[in-house]
Protein backbone atom coordinates (compact mmCIF):
# COMPACT_ATOMS: atom_id res chain seq x y z
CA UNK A 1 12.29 10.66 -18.26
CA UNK A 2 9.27 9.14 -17.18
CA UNK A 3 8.24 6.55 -14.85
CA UNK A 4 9.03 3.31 -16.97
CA UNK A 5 6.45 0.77 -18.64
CA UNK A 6 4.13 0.33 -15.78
CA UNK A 7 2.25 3.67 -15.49
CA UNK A 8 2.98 7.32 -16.72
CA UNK A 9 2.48 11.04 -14.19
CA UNK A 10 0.58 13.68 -15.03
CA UNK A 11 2.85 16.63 -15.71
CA UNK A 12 4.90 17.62 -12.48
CA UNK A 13 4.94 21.66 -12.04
CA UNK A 14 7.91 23.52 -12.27
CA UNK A 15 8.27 25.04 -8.83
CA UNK A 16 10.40 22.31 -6.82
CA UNK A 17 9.44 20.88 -3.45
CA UNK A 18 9.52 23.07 0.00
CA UNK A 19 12.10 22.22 2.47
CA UNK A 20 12.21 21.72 5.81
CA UNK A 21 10.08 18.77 6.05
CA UNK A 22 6.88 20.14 4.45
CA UNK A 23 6.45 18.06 1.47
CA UNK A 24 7.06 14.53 3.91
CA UNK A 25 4.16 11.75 2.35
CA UNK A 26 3.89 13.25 -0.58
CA UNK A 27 4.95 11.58 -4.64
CA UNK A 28 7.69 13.58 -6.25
CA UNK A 29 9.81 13.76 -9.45
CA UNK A 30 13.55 13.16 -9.56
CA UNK A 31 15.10 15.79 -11.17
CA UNK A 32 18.53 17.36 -12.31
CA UNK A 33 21.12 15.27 -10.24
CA UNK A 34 24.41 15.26 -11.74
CA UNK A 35 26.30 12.79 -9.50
CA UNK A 36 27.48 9.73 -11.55
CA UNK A 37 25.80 6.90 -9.57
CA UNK A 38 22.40 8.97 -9.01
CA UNK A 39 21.83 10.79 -12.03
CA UNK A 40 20.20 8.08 -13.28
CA UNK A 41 17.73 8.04 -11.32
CA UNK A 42 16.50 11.64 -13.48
CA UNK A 43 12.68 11.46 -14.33
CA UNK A 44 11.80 8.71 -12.20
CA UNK A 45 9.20 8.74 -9.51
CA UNK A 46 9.68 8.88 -5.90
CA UNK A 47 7.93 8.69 -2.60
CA UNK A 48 8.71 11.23 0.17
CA UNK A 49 9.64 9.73 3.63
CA UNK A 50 10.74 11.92 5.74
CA UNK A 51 12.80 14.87 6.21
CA UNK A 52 16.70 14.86 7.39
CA UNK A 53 17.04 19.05 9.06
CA UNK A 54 20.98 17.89 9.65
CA UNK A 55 21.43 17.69 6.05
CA UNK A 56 18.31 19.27 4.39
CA UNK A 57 17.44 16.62 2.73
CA UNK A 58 14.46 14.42 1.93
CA UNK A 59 14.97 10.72 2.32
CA UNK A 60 12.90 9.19 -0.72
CA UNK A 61 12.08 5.80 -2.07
CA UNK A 62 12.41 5.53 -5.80
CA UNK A 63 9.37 3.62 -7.25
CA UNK A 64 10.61 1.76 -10.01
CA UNK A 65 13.58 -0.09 -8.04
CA UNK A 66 12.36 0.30 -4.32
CA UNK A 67 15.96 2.23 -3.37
CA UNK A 68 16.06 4.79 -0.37
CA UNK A 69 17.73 7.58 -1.34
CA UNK A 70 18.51 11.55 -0.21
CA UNK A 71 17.83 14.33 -2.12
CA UNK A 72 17.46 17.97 -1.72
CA UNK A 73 14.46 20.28 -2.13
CA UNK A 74 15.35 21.52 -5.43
CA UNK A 75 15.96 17.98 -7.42
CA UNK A 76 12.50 16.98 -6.06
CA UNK A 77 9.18 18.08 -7.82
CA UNK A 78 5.86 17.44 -7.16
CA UNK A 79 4.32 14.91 -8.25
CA UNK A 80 0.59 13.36 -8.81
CA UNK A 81 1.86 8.89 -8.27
CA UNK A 82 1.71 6.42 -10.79
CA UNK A 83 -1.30 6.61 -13.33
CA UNK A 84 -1.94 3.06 -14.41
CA UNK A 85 -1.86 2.69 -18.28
CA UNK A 86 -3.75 -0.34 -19.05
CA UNK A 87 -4.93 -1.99 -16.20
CA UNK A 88 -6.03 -5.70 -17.15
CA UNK A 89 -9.03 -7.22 -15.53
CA UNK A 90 -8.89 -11.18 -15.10
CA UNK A 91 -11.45 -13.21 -13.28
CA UNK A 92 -11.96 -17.04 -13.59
CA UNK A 93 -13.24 -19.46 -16.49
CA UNK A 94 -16.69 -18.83 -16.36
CA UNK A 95 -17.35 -17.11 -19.85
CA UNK A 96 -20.36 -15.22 -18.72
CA UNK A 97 -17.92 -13.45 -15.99
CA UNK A 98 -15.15 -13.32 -18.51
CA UNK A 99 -17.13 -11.19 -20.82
CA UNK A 100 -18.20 -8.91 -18.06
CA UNK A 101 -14.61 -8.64 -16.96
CA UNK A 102 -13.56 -7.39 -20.49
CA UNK A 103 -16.06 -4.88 -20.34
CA UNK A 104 -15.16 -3.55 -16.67
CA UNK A 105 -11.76 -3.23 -18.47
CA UNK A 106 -12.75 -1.35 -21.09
CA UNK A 107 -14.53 0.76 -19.12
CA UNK A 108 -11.90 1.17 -16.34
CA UNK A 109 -9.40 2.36 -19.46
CA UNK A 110 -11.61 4.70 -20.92
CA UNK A 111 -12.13 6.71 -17.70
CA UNK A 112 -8.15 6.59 -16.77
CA UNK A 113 -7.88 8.34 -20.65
CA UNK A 114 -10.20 10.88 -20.14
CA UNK A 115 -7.95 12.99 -18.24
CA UNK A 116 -10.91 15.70 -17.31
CA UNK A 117 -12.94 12.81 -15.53
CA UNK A 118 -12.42 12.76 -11.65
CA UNK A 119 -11.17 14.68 -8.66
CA UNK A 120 -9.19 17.69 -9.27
CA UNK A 121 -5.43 16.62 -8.81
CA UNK A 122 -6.47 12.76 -8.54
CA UNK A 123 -3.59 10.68 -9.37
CA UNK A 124 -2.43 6.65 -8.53
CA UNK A 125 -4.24 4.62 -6.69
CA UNK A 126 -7.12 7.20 -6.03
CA UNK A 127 -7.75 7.19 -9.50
CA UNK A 128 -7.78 3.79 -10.01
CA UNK A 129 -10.47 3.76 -7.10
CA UNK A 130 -12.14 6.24 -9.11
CA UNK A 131 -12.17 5.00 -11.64
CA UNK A 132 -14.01 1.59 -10.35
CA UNK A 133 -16.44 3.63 -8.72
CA UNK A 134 -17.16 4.85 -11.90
CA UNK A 135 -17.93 1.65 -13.63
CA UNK A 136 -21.50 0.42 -14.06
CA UNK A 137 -19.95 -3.14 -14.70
CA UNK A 138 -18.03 -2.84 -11.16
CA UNK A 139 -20.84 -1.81 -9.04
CA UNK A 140 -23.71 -3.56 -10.89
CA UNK A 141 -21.78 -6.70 -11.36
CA UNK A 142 -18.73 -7.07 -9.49
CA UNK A 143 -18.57 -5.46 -6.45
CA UNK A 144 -20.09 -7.85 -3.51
CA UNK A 145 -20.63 -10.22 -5.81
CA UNK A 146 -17.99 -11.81 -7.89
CA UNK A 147 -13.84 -11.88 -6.77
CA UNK A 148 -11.91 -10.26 -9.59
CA UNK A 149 -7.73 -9.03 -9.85
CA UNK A 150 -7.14 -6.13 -11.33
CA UNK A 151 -3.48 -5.81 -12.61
CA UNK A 152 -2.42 -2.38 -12.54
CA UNK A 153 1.78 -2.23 -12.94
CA UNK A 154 3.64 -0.49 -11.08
CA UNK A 155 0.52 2.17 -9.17
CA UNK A 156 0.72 0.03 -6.17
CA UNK A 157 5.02 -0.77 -6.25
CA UNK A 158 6.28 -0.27 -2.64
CA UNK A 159 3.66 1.97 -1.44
CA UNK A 160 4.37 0.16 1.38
CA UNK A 161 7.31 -2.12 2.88
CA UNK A 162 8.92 -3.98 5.74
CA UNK A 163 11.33 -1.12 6.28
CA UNK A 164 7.90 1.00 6.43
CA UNK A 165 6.33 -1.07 9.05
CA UNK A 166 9.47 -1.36 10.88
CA UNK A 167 9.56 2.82 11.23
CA UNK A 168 5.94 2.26 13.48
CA UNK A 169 8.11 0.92 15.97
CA UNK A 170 10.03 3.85 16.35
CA UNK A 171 8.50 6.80 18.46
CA UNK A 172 9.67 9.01 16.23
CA UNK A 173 7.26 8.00 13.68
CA UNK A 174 4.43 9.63 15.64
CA UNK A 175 3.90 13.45 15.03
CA UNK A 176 2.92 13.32 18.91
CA UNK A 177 6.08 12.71 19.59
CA UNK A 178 8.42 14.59 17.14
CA UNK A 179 8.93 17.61 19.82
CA UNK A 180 12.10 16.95 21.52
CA UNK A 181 10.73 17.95 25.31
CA UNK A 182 8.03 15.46 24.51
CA UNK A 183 9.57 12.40 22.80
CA UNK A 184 8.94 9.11 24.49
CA UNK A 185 11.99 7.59 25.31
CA UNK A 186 10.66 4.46 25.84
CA UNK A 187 9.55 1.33 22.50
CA UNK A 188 6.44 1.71 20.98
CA UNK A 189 4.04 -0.78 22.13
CA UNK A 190 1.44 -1.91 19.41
CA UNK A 191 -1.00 -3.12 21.35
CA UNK A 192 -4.58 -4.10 19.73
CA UNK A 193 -2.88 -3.15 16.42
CA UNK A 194 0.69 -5.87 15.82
CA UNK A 195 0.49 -9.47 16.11
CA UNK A 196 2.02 -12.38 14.31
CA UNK A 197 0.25 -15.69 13.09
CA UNK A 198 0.66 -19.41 14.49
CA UNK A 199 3.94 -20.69 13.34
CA UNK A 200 1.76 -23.98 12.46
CA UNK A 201 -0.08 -22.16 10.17
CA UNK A 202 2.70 -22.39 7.45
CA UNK A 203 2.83 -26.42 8.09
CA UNK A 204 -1.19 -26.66 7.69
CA UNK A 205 -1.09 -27.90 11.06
CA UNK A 206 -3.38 -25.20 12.53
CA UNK A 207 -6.80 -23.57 11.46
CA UNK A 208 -6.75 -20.69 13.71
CA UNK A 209 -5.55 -17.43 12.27
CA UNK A 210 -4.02 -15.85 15.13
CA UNK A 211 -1.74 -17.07 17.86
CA UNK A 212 -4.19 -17.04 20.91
CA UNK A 213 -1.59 -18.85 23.59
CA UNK A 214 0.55 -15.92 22.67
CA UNK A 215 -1.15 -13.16 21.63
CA UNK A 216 -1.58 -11.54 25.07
CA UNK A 217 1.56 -12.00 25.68
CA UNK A 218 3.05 -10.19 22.14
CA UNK A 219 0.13 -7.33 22.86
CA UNK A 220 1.95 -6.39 26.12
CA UNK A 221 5.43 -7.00 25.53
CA UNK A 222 7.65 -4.07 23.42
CA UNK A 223 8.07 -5.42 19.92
CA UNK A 224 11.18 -4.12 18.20
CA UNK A 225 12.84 -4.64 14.55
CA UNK A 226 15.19 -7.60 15.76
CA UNK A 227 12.24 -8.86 17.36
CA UNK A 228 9.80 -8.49 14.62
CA UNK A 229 12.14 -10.20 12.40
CA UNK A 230 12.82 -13.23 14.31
CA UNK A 231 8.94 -13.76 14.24
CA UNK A 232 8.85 -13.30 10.73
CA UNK A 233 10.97 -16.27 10.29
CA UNK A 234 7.86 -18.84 11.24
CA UNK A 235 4.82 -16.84 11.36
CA UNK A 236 2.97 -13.53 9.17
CA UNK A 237 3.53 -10.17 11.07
CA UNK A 238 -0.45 -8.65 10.78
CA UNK A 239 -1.19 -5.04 11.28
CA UNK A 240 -4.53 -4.38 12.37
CA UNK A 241 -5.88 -1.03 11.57
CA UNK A 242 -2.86 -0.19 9.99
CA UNK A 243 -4.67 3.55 8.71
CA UNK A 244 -4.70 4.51 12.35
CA UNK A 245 -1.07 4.54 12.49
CA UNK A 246 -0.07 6.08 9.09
CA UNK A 247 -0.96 9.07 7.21
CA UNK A 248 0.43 7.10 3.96
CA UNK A 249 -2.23 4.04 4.91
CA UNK A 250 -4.99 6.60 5.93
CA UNK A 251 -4.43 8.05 2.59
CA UNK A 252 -5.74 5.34 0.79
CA UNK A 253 -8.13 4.17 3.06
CA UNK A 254 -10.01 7.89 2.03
CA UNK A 255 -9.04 7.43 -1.60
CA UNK A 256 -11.19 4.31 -1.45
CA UNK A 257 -14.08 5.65 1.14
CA UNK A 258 -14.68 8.92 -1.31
CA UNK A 259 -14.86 6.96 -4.27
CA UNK A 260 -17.02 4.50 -3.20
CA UNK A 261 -18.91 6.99 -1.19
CA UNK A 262 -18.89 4.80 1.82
CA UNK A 263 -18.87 5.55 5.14
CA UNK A 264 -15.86 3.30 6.88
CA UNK A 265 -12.96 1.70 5.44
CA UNK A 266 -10.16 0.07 7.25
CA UNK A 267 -6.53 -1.72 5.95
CA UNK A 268 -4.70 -4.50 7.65
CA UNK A 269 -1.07 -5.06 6.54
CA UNK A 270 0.27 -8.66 6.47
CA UNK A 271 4.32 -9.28 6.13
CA UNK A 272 5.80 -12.74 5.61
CA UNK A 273 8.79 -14.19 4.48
CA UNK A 274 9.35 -14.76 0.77
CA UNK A 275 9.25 -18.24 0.66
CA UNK A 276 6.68 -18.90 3.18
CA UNK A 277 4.41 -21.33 1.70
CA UNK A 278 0.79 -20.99 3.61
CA UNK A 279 0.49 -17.58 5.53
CA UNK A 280 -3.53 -17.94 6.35
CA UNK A 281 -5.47 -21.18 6.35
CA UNK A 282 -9.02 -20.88 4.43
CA UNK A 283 -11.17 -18.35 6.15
CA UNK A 284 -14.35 -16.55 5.06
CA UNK A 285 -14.36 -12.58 5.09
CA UNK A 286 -17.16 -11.18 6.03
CA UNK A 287 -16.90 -7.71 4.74
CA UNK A 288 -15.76 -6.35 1.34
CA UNK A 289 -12.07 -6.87 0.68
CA UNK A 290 -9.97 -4.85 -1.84
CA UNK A 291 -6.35 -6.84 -1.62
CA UNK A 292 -3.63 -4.78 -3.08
CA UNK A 293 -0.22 -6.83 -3.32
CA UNK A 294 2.63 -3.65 -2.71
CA UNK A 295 6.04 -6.46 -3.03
CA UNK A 296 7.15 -9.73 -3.36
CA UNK A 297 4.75 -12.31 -4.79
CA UNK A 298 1.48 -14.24 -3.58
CA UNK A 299 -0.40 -16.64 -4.85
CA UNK A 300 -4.08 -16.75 -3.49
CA UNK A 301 -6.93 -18.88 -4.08
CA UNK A 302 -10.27 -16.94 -4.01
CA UNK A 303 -13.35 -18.76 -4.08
CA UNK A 304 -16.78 -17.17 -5.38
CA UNK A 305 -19.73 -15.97 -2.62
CA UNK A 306 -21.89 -18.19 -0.98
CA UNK A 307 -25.07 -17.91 0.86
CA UNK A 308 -24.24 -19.84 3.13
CA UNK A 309 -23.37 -18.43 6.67
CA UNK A 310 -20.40 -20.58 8.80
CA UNK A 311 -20.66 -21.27 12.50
């Protein structure tokens, strides 16, 4: 069993998940499936999606490969997410921030060992957040002050997706709307929240983030999957405020905000293509950013702070 090199669980109880939906955005434990092509998938972690009532089963994604896959009640066990097992801190050439990097590491690694340290029931990427908050390197030396990566295997794996993103445009996705008397009908309409990035942003032939000709226009138009993925072929698909619209993204939005003990945190999601080579031009944030890379493969160039203050 177990979750495979990248992180390990703490242990799952016995008692198996509820049915009938009640255990939907929640980490589980494969367990005891006998079929030949899916028994594999025994001891590995899984992510709860949603619940099917026709066939009573929850529809999953498996961690470790990113498959979707149904399961019932009683082969699913709760879970606490991936615990990462030896997170490594890198940071850039400077030795003075090297050595404070290796001791943020060290630190980081002896908090995620000392399994008594934390929240009752803490587990992924809330501990992890945890257990940054918990550095004096981090918060003395890092944090608003110096960019730093933190690679943690597989505690941030497909926590969330394109297929994921794709489900907002669906009203069922909206507990408002689950009722049959009171579904919408009608798309969902992402206004303020979904818009997609110049396609000359990818040729370096524009500086402007957003698509302003357009972006009235995609605000007030329906947006659905074949449409969202016929922009994704020239532009980045950006979700603004993404922890409005999902639990799962509000859920780590608080794992952050209580360990940090501050008072607002937001997420953005941004989807492009895999081989996409520019998907923002160089911009300045002016807020604290925690980037957490959830598939495919990025390269970024971050640059250290500056006093100065751009027009």
């Amino acid at each position: 069993g177990g979750y495979g090199a990248s992180g390990t669980s703490a242990t799952a109880p016995e008692a198996p998940l509820d049915g009938e939906g009640a255990a939907v955005d929640s980490w589980a434990e494969i367990r005891g499936v006998r079929s030949k092509c899916e028994k594999r998938l025994n001891g590995s972690l899984c992510y709860v999606l949603s619940w099917d009532a026709e066939t009573g089963r929850y529809e999953v994604r498996v961690i470790d490969t990113g498959e979707r896959k149904k399961f019932m009640p009683s082969n699913l066990f709760p879970a606490q997410g991936i615990l990462p097992r030896a997170p490594q801190v890198r940071v850039g050439n400077c030795k003075e921030t090297k050595d404070l990097a290796s001791k943020m590491q060290r630190e980081i690694k002896a908090y995620l060992a000392d399994k008594s340290a934390g929240s009752a029931g803490s587990g992924g990427i809330r501990r992890l957040f945890e257990a940054l908050a918990d550095s004096d390197t981090f918060v003395n030396e890092f944090y608003g002050k110096r960019p730093f990566v933190v690679r943690c295997g597989g505690a941030l794996a497909h926590q969330w997706t394109l297929d994921d993103q794709l489900q907002l445009l669906s009203p069922e996705a909206y507990e408002c709307n689950q009722e049959a008397e009171s579904r919408s009908a009608g798309p969902v309409v992402l206004k303020g929240y979904s818009r997609f990035t110049h396609p000359d942003i990818k040729e370096l032939k524009a500086h402007t983030f957003m698509a302003k000709e357009n972006a009235s226009k995609q605000e007030d138009e329906p947006l659905t999957a074949s449409l969202a993925r016929s922009r994704l072929e020239t532009g980045t698909w950006v979700l603004s405020s993404g922890s409005s619209l999902s639990p799962r993204l509000a859920g780590i939005c608080s794992g952050l905000q209580d360990a940090l003990e501050i008072p607002f945190v937001t997420m953005n999601v941004y989807i492009s293509r895999l081989d996409t080579q520019v998907t923002a031009p160089l911009h300045t944030d002016r807020f604290d950013s925690f980037v957490m890379q959830t598939e495919g493969a990025k390269r970024w160039r971050v640059f250290e702070t500056s006093d100065y203050t751009p027009p």
